[in-house]
PDB file of N, CA and C in Angstrom:
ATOM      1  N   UNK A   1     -12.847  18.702   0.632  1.00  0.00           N
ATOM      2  CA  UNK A   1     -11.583  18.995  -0.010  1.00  0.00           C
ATOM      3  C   UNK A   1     -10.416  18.482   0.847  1.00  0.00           C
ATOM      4  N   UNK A   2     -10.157  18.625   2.465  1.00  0.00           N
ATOM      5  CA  UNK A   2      -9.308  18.552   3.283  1.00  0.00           C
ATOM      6  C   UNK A   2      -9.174  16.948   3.354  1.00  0.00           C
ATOM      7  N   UNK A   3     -10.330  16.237   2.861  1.00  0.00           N
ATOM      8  CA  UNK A   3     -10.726  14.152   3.157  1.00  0.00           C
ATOM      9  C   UNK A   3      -9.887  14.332   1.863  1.00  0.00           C
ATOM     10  N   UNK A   4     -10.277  14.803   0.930  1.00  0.00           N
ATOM     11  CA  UNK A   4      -9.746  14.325  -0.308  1.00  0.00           C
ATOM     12  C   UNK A   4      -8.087  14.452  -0.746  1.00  0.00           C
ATOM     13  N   UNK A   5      -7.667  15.461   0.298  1.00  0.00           N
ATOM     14  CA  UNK A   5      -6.468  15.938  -0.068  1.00  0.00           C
ATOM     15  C   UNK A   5      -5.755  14.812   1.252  1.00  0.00           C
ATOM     16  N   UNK A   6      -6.111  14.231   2.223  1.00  0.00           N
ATOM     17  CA  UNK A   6      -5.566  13.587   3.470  1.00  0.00           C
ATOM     18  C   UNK A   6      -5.653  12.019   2.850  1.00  0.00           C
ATOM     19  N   UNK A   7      -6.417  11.552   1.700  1.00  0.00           N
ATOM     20  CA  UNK A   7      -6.237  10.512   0.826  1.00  0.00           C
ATOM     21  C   UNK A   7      -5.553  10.193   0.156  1.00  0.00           C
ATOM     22  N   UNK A   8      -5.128  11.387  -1.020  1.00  0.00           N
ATOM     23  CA  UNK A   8      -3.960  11.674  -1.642  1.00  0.00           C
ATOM     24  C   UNK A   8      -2.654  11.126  -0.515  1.00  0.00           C
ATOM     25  N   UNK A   9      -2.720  12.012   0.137  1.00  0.00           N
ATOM     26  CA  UNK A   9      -0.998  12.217   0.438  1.00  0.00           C
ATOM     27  C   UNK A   9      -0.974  10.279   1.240  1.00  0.00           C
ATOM     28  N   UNK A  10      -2.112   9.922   1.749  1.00  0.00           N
ATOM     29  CA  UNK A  10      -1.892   8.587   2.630  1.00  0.00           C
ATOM     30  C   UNK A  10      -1.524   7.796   1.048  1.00  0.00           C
ATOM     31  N   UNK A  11      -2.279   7.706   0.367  1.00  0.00           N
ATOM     32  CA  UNK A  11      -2.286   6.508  -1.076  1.00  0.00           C
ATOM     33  C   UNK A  11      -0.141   6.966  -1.734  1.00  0.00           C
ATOM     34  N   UNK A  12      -0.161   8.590  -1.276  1.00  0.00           N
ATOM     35  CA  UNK A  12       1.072   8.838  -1.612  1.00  0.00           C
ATOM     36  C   UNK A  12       2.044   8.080  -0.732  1.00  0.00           C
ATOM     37  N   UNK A  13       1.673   8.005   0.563  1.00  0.00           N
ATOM     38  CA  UNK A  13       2.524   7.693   1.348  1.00  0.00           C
ATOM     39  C   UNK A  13       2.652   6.180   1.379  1.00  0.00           C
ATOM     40  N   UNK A  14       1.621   5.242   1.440  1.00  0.00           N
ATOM     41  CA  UNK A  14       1.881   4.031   1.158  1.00  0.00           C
ATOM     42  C   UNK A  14       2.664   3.785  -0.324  1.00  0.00           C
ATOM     43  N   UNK A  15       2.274   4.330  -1.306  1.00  0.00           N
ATOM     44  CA  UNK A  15       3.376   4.384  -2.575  1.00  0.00           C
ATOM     45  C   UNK A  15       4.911   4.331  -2.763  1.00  0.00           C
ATOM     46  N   UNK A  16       5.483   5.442  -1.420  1.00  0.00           N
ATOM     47  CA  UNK A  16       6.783   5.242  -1.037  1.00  0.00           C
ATOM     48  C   UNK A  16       7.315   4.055  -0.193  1.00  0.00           C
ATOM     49  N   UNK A  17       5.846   3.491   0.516  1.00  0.00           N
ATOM     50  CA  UNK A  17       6.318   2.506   1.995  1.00  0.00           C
ATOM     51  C   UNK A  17       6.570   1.081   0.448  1.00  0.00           C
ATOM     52  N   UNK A  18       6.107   1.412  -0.900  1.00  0.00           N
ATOM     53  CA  UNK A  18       6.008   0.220  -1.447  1.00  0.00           C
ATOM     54  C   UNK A  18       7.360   0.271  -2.122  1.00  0.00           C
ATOM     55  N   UNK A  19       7.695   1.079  -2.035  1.00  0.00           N
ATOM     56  CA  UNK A  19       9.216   1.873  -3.015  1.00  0.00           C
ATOM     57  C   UNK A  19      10.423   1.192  -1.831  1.00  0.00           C
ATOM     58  N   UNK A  20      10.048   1.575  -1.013  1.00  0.00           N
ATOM     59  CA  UNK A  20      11.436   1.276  -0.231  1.00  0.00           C
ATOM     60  C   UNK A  20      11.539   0.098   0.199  1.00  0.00           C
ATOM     61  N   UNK A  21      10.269  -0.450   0.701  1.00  0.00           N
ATOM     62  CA  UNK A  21      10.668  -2.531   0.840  1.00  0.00           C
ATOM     63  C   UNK A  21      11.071  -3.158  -0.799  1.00  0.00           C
ATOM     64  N   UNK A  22      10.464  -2.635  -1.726  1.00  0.00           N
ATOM     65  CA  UNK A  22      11.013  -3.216  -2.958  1.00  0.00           C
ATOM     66  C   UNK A  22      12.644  -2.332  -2.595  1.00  0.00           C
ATOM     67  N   UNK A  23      13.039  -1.571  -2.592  1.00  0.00           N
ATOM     68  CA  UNK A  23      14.667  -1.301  -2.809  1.00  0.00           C
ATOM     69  C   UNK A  23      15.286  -1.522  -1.624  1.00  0.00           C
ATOM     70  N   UNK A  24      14.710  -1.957  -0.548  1.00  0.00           N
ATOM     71  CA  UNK A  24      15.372  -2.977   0.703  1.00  0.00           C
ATOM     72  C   UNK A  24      15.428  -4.271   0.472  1.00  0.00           C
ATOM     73  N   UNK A  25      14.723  -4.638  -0.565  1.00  0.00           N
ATOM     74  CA  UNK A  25      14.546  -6.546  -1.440  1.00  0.00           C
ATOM     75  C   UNK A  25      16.005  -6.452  -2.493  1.00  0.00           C
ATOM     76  N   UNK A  26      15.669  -5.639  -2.970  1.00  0.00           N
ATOM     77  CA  UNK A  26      16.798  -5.288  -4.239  1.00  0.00           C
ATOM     78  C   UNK A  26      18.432  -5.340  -3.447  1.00  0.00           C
ATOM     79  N   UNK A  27      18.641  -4.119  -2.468  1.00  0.00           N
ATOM     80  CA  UNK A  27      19.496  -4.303  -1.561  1.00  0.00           C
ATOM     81  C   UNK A  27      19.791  -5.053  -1.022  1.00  0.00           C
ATOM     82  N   UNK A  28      19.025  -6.308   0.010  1.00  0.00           N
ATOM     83  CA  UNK A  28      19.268  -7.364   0.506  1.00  0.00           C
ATOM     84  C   UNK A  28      19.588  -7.269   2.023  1.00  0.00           C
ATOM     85  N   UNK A  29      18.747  -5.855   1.985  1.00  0.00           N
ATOM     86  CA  UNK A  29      18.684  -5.524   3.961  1.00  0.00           C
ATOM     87  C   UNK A  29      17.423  -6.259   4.417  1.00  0.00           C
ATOM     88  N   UNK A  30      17.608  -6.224   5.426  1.00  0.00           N
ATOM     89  CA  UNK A  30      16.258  -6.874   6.652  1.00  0.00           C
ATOM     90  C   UNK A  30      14.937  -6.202   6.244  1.00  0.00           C
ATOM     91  N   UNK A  31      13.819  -6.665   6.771  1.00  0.00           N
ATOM     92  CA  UNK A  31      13.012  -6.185   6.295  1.00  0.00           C
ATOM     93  C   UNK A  31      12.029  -6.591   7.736  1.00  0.00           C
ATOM     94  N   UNK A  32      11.470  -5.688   8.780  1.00  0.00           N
ATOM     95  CA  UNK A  32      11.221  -5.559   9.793  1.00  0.00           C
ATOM     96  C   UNK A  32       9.446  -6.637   9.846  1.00  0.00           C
ATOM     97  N   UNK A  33       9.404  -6.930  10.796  1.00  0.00           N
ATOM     98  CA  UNK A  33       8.324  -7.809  10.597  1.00  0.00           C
ATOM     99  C   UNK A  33       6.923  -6.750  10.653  1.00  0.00           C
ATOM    100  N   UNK A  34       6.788  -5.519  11.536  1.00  0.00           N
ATOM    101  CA  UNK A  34       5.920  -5.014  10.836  1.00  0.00           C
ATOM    102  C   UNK A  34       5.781  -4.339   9.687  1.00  0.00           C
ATOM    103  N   UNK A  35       6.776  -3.824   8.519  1.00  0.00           N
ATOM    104  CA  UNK A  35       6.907  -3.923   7.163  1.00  0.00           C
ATOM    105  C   UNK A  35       6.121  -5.216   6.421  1.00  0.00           C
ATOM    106  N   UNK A  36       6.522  -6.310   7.100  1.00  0.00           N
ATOM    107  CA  UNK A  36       5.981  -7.639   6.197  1.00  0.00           C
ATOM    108  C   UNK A  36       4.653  -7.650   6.327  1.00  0.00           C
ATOM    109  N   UNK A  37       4.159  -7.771   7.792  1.00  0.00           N
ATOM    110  CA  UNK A  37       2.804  -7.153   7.880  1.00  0.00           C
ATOM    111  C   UNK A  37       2.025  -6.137   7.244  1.00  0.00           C
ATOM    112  N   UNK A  38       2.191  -5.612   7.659  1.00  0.00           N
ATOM    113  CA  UNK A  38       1.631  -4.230   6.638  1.00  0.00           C
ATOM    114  C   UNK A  38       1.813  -4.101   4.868  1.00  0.00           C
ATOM    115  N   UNK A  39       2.778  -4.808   4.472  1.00  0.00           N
ATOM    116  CA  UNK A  39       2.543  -5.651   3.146  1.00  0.00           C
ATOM    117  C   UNK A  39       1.699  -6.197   2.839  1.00  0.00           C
ATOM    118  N   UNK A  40       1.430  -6.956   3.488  1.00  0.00           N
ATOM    119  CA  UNK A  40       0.481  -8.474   3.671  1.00  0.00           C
ATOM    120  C   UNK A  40      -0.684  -7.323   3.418  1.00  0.00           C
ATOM    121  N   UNK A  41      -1.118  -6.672   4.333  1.00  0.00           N
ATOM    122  CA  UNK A  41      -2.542  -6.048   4.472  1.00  0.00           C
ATOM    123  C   UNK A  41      -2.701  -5.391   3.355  1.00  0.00           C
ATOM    124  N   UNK A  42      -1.846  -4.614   2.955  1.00  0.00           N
ATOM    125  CA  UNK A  42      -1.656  -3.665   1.839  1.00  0.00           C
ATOM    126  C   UNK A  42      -2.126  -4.717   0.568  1.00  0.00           C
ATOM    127  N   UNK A  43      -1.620  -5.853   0.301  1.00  0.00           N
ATOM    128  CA  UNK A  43      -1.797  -6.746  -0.957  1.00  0.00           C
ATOM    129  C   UNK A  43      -3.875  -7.633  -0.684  1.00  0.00           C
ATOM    130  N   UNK A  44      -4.007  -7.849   0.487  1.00  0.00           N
ATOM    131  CA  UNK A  44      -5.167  -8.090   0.821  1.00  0.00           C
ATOM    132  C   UNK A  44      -6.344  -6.952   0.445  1.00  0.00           C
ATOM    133  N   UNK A  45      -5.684  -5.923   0.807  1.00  0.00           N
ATOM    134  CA  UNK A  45      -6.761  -4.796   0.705  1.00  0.00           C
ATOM    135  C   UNK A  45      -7.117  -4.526  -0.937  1.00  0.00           C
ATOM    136  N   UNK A  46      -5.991  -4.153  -1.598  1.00  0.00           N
ATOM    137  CA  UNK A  46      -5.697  -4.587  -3.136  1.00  0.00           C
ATOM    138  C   UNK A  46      -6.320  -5.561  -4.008  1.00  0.00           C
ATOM    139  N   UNK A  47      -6.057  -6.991  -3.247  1.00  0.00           N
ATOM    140  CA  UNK A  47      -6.801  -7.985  -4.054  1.00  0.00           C
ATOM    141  C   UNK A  47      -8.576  -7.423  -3.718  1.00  0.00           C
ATOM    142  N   UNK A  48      -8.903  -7.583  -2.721  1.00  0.00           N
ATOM    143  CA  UNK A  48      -9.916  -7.083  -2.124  1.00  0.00           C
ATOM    144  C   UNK A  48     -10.890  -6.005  -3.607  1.00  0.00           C
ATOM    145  N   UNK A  49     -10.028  -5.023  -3.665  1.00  0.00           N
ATOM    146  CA  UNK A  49     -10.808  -3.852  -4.497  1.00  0.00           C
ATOM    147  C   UNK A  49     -10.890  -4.543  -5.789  1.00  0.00           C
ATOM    148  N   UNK A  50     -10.007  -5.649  -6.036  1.00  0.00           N
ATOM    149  CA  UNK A  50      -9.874  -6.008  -7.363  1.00  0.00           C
ATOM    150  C   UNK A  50     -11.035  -7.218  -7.890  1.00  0.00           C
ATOM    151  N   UNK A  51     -11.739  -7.517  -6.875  1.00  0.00           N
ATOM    152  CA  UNK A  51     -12.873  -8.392  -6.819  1.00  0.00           C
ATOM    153  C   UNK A  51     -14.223  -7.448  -6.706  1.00  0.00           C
ATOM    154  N   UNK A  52     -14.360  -6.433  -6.148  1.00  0.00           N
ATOM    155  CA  UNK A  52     -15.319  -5.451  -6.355  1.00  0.00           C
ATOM    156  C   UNK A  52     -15.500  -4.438  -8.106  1.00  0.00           C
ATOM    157  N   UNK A  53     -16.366  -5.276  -8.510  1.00  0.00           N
ATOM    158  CA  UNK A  53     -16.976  -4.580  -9.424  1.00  0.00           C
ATOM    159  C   UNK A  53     -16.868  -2.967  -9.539  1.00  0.00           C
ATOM    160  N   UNK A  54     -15.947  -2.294 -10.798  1.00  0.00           N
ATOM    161  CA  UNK A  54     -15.880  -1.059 -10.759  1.00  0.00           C
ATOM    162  C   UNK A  54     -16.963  -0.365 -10.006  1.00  0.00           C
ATOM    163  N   UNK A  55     -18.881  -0.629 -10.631  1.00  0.00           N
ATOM    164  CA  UNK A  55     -20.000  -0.039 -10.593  1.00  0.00           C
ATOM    165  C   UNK A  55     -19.648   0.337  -8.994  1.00  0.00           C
ATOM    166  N   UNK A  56     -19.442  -0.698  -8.274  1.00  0.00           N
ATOM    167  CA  UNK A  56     -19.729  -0.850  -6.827  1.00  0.00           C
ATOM    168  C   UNK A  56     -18.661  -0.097  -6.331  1.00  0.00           C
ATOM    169  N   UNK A  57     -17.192   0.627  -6.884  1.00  0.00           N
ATOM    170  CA  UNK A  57     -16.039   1.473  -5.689  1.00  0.00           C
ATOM    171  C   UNK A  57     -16.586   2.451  -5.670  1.00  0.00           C
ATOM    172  N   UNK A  58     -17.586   3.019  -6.814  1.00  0.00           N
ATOM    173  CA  UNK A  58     -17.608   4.209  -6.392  1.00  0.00           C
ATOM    174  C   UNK A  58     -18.498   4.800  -5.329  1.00  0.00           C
TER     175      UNK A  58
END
């Protein structure tokens, strides 16, 4: 229950890290190079699941 609930709030928390570089793009502030990084990984990891066959996430 405690894994499942420490998943939530991380998938929550990257959700906001995706909220605020999109409204720091929109704004037209800097955008820190480990932000860009951690983008990068974030969209890798993403494509990643999106090549794995539903049968196989679970």
């Amino acid at each position: 229950m405690l894994l499942q609930k420490y998943r939530e709030n991380k998938e929550a928390l990257k959700e906001i890290g995706r909220e605020a570089l999109a409204e720091s793009r929109r704004l037209g502030l800097p955008i820190s190079a480990k932000d860009l990084e951690n983008e990068r990984k974030d969209r890798a990891e993403h494509e990643q699941e999106e090549r794995i066959p539903a049968a196989m996430r679970q």
